[in-house]
N, C-alpha and C. Protein backbone atom coordinates (compact mmCIF):
# COMPACT_ATOMS: atom_id res chain seq x y z
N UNK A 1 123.50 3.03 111.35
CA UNK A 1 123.81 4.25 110.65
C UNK A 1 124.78 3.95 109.50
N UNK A 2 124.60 4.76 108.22
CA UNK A 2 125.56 4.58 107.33
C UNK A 2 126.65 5.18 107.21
N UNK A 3 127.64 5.36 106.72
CA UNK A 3 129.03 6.13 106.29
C UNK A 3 129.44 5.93 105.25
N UNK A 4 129.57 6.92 104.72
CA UNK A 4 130.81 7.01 103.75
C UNK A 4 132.31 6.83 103.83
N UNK A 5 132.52 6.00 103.26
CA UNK A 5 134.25 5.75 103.68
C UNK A 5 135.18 6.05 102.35
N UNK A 6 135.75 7.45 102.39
CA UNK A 6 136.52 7.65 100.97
C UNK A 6 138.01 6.76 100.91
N UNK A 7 138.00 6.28 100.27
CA UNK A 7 139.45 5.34 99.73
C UNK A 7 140.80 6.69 100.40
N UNK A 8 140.77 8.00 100.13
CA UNK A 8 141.94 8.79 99.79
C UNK A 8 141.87 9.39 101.68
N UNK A 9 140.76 8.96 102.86
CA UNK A 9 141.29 9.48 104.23
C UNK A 9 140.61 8.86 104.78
N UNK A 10 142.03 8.32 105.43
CA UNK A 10 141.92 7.39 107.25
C UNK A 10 140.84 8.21 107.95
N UNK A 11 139.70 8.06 108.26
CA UNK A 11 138.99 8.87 109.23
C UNK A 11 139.38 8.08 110.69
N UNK A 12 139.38 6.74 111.19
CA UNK A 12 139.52 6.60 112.10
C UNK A 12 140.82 7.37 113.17
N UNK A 13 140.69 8.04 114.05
CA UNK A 13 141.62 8.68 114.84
C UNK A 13 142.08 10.46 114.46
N UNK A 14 141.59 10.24 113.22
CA UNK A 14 141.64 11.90 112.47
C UNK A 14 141.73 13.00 113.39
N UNK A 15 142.50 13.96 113.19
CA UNK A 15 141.57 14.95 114.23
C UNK A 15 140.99 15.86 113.75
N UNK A 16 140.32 15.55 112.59
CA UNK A 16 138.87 16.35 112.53
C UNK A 16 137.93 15.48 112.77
N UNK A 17 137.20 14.42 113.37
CA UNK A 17 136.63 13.61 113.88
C UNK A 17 135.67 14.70 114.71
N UNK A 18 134.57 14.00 115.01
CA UNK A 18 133.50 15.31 115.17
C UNK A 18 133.03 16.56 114.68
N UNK A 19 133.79 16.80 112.73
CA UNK A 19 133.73 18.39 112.60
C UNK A 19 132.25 18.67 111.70
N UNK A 20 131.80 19.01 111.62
CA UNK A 20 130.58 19.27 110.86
C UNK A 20 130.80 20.72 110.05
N UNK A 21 130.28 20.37 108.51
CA UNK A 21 130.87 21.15 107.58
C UNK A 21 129.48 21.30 106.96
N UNK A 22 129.18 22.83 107.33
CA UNK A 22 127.48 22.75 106.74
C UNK A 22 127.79 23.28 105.20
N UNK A 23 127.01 22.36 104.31
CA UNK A 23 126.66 22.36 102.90
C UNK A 23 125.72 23.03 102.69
N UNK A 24 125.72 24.03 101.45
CA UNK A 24 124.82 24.54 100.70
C UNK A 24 124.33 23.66 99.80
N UNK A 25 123.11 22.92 99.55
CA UNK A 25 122.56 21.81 98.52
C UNK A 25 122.37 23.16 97.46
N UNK A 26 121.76 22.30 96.46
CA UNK A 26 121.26 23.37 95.31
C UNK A 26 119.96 24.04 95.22
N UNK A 27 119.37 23.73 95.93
CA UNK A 27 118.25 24.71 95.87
C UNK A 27 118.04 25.13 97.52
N UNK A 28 119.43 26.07 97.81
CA UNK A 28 119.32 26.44 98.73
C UNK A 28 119.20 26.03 100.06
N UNK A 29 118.85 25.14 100.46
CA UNK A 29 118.73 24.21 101.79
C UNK A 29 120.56 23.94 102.09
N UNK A 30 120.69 24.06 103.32
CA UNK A 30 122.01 23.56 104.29
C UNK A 30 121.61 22.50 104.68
N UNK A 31 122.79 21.42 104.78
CA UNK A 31 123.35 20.24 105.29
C UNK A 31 124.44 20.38 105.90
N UNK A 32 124.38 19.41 106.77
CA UNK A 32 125.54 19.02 107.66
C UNK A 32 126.18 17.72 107.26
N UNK A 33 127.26 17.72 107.33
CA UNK A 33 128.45 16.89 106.62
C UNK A 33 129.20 16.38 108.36
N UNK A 34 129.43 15.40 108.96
CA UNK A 34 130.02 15.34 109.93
C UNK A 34 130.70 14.17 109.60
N UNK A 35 132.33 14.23 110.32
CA UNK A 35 133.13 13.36 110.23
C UNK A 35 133.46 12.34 111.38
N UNK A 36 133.12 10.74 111.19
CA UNK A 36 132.69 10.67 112.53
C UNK A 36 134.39 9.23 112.23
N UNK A 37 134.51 8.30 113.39
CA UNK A 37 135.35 7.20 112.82
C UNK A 37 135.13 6.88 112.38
N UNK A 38 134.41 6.20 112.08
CA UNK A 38 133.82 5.36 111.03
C UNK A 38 133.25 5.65 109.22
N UNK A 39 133.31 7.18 109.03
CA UNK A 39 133.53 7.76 107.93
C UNK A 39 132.68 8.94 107.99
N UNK A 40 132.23 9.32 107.03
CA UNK A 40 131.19 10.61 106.81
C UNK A 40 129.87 10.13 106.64
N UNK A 41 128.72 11.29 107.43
CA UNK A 41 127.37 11.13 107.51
C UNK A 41 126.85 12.76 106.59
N UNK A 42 125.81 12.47 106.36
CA UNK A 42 125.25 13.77 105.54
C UNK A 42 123.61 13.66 106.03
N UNK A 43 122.89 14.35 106.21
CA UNK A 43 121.65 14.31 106.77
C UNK A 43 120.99 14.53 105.71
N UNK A 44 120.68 14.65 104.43
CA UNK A 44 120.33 14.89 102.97
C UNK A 44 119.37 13.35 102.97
N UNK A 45 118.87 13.78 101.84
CA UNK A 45 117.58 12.54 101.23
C UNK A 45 118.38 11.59 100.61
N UNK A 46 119.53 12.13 99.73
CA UNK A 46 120.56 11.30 98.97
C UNK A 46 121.51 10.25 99.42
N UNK A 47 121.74 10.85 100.87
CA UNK A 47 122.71 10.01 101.37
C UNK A 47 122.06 8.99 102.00
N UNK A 48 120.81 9.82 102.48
CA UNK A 48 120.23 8.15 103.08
C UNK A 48 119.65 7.55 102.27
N UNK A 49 119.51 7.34 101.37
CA UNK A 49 119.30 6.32 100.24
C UNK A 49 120.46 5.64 99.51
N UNK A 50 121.52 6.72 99.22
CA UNK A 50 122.94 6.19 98.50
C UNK A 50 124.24 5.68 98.86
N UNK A 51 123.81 6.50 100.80
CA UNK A 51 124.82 6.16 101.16
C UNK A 51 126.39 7.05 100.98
N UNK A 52 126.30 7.88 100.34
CA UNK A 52 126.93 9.07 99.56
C UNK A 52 126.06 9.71 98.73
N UNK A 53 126.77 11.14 98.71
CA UNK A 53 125.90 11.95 98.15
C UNK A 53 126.61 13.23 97.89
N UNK A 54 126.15 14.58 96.98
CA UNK A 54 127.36 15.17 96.57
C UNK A 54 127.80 16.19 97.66
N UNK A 55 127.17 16.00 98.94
CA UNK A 55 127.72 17.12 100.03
C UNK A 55 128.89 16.69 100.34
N UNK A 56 129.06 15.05 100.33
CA UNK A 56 130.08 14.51 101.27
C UNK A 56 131.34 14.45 100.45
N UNK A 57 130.71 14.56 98.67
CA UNK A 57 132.20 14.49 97.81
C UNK A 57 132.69 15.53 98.38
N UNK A 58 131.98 16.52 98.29
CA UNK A 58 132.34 18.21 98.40
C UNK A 58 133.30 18.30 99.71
N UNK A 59 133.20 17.35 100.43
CA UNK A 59 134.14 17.87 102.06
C UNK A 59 135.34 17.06 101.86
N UNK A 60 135.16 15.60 101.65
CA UNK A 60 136.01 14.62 101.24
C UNK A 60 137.29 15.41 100.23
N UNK A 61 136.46 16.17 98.80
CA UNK A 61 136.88 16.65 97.86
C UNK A 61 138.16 17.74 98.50
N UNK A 62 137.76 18.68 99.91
CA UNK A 62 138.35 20.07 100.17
C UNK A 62 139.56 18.95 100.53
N UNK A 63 139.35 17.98 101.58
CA UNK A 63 140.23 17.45 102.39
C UNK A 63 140.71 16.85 101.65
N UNK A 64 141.20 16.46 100.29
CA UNK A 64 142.17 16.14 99.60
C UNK A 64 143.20 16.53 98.70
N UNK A 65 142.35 17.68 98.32
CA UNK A 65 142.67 19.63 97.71
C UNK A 65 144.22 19.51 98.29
N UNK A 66 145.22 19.77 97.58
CA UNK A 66 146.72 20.30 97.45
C UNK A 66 146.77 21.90 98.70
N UNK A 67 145.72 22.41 98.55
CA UNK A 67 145.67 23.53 99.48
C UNK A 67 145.08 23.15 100.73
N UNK A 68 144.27 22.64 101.33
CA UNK A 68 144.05 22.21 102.08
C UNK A 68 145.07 21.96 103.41
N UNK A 69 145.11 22.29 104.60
CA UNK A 69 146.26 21.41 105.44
C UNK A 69 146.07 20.47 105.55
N UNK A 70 147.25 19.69 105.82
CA UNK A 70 147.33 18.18 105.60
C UNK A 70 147.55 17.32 106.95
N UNK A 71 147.04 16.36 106.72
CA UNK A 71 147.39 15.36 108.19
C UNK A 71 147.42 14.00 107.84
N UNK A 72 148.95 13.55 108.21
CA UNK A 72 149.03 12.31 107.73
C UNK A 72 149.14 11.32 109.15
N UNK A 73 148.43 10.19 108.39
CA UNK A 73 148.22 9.20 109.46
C UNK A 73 149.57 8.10 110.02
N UNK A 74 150.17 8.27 109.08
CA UNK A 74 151.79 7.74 108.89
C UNK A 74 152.73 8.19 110.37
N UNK A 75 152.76 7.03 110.72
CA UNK A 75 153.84 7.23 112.13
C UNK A 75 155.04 7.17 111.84
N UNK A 76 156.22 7.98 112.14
CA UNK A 76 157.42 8.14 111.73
C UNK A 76 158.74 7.37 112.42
């Protein structure tokens, strides 16, 4: 299986790990976006060919968003 692994979040240990974030594509069709350890999967034609694709910017994108809540992987 492939993943996406964004440079800007630790997915391993996350605790959104298991969340599935259904995407609206553009001509209407839903996708599922799931966050697994090993990075993000998208069930789309794009991703399984690219490996990324623009559902997964789109979740990656929220979870880096200034508004967004935050979770840092940083032990104190």
């Amino acid at each position: 299986m492939r993943y996406y692994k964004p440079k800007e979040i630790i997915t391993k240990k996350h605790f959104l790990v298991n969340t599935i974030w259904p995407i609206e594509g553009s001509n209407g069709n839903e996708y599922s976006v799931e966050m697994h350890e090993k990075g993000f999967t998208c069930e789309c034609l794009g991703f399984t060919y690219n490996g990324k694709c623009k559902h997964t910017s789109q979740v990656t994108s929220s979870l880096i968003n200034e508004d967004y809540p935050k979770y840092s992987n940083e032990t104190t």
